[in-house]
C-alpha atoms as a PDB file:
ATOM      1  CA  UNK A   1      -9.320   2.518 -10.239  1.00  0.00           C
ATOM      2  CA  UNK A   2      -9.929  -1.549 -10.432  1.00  0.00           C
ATOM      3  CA  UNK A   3     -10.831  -3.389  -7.156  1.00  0.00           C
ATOM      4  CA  UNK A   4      -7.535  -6.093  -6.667  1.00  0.00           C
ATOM      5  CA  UNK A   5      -7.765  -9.263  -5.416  1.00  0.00           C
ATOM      6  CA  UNK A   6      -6.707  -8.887  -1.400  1.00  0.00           C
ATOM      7  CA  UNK A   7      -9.741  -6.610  -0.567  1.00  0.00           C
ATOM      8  CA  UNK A   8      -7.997  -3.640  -2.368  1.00  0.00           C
ATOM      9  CA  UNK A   9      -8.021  -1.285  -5.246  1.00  0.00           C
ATOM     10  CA  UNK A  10      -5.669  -0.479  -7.379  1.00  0.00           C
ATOM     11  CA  UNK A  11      -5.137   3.183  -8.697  1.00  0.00           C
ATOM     12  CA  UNK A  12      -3.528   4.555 -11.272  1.00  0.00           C
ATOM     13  CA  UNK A  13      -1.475   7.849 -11.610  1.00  0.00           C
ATOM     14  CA  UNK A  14      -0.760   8.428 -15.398  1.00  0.00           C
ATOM     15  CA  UNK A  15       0.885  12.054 -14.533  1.00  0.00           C
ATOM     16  CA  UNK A  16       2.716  10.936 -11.354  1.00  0.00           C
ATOM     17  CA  UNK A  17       4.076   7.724 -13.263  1.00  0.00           C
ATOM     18  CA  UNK A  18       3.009   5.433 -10.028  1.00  0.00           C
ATOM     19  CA  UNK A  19       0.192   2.954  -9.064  1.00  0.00           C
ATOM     20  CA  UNK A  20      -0.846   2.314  -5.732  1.00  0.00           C
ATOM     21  CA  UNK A  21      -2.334  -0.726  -3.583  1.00  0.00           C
ATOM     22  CA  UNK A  22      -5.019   0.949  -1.489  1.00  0.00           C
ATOM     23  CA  UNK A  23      -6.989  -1.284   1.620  1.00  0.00           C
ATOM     24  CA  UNK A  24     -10.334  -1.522   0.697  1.00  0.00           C
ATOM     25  CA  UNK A  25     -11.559  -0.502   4.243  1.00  0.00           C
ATOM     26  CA  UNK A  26      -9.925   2.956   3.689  1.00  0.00           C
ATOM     27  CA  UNK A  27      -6.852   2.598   6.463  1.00  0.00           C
ATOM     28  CA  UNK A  28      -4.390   3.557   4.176  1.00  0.00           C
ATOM     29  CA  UNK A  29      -1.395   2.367   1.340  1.00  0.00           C
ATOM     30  CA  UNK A  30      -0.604  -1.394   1.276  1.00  0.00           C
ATOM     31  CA  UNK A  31       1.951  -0.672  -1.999  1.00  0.00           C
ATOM     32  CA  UNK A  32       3.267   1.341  -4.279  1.00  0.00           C
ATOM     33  CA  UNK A  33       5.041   1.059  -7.312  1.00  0.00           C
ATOM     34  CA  UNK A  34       6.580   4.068  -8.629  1.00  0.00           C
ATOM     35  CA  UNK A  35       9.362   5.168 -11.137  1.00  0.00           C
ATOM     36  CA  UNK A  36       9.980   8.473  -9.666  1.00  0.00           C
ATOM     37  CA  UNK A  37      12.667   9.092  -6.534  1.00  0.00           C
ATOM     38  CA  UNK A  38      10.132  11.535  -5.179  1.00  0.00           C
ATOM     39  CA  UNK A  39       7.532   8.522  -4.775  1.00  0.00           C
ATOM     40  CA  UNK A  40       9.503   5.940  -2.951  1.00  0.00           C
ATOM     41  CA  UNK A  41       8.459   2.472  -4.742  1.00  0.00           C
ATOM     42  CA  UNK A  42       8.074  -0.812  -2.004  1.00  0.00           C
ATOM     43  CA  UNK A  43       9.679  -2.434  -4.936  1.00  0.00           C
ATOM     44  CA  UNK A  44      12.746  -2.501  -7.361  1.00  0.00           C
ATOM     45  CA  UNK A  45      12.362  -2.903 -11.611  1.00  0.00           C
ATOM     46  CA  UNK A  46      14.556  -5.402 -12.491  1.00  0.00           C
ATOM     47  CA  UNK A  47      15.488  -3.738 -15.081  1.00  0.00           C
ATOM     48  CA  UNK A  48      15.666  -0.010 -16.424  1.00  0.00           C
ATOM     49  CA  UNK A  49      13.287  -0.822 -19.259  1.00  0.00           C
ATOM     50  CA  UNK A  50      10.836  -2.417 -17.479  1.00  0.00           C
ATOM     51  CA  UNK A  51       9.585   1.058 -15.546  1.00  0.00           C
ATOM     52  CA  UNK A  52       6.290   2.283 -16.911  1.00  0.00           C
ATOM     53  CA  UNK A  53       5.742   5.895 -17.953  1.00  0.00           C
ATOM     54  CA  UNK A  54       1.853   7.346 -17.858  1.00  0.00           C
ATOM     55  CA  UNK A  55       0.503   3.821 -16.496  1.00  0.00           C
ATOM     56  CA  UNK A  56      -3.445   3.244 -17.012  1.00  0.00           C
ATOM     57  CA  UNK A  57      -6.393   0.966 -16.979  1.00  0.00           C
ATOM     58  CA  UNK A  58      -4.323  -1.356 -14.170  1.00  0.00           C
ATOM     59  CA  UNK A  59      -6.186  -4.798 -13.237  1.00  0.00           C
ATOM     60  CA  UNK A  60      -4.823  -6.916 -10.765  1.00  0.00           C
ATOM     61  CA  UNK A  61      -5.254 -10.408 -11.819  1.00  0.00           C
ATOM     62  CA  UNK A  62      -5.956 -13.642  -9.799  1.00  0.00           C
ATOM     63  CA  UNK A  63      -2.418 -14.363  -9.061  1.00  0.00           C
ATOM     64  CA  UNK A  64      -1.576 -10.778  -7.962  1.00  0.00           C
ATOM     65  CA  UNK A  65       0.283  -9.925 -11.321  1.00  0.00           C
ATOM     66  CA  UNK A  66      -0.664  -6.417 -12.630  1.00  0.00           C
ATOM     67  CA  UNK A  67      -1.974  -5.667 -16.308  1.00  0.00           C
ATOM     68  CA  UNK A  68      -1.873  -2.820 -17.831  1.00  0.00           C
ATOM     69  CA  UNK A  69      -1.595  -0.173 -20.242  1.00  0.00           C
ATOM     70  CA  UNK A  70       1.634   1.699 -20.740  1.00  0.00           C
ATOM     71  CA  UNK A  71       1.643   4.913 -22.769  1.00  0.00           C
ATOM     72  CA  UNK A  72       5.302   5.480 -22.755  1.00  0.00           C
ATOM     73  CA  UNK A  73       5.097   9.316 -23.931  1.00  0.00           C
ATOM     74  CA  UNK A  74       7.271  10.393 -20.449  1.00  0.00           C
ATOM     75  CA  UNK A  75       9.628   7.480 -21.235  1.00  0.00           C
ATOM     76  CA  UNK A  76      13.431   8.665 -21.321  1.00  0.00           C
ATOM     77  CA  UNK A  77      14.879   9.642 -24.325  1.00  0.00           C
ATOM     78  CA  UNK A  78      11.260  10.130 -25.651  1.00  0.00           C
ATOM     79  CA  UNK A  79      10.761  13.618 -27.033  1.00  0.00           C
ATOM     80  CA  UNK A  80       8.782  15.159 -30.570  1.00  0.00           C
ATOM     81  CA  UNK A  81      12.119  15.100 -32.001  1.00  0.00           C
ATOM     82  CA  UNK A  82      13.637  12.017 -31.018  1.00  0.00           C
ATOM     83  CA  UNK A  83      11.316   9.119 -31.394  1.00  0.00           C
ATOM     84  CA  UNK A  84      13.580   6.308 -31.043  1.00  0.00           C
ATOM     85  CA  UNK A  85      12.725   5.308 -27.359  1.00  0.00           C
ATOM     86  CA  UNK A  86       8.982   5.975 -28.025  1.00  0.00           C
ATOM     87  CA  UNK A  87       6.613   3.012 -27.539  1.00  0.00           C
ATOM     88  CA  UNK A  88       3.391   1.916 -26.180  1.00  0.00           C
ATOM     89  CA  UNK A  89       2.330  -1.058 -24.895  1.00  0.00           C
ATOM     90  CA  UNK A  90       0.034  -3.481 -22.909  1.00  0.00           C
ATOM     91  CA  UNK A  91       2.103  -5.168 -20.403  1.00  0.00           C
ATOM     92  CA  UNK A  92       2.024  -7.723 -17.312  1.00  0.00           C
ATOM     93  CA  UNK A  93       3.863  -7.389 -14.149  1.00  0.00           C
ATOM     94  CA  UNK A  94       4.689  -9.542 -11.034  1.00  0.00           C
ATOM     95  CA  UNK A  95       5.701  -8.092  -7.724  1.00  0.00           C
ATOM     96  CA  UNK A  96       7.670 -10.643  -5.509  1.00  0.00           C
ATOM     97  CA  UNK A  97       6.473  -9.507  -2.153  1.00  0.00           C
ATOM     98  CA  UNK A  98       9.030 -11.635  -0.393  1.00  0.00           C
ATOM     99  CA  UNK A  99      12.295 -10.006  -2.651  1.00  0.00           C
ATOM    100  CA  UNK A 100      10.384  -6.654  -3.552  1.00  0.00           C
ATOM    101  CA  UNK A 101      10.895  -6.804  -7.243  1.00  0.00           C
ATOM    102  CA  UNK A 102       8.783  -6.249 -10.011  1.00  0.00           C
ATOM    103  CA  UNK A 103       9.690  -7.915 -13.199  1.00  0.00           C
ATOM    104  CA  UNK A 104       7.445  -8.395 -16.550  1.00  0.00           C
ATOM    105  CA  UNK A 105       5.940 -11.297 -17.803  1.00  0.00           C
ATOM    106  CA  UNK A 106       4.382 -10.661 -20.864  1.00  0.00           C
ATOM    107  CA  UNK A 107       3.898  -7.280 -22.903  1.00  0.00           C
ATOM    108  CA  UNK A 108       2.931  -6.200 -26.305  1.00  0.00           C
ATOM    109  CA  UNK A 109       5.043  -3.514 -27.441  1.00  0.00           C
ATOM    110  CA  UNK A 110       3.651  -0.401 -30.340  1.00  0.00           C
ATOM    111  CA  UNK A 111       6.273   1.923 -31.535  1.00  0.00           C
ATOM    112  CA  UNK A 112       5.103   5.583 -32.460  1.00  0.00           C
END
């Protein structure tokens, strides 16, 4: 949990793969981002590999974009036998509130 910029906080789900804009006041969800159908996201990844997978440690930053950690290990294609699609990383969102996409910005990408 980080406190965001628009009188909100910003919490983290590792196991539910989803991170959520919460009003500060306590009167409910302004956002949430999520990679699961069963959590409907307010916005669309741009792309497939741009979804997170066990998402942590998320700071909103002055502009709005969203840092944060990445662990990966529920990524597709990720298993103990097949590492290929395996990979960590610190990474930087933006959300376009008007077109309700998320796309990244910057990241820093650790294979396992």
């Amino acid at each position: 949990i980080s406190a965001g910029r628009d009188d909100n906080y910003i919490v983290a789900s590792r196991n539910l793969d989803t991170v959520w804009s919460l009003k500060r006041d306590g009167s409910g969800v302004q956002w949430t981002l999520s990679v699961h159908d069963e959590i409907p996201s307010d916005f669309t990844f741009q792309k497939p590999l741009d979804k997170f997978y066990q998402p942590h440690s998320v700071l909103q930053l002055d502009n709005g974009d969203l840092l944060m950690i990445d662990d990966g290990t529920d990524r597709p294609g990720c298993t103990v036998i097949r590492t290929g699609a395996c990979f960590s990383r610190a990474v930087r969102y933006r959300l376009d509130h008007d077109l309700k996409t998320i796309s990244i910005v910057w990241q820093f990408t650790y294979p396992y």
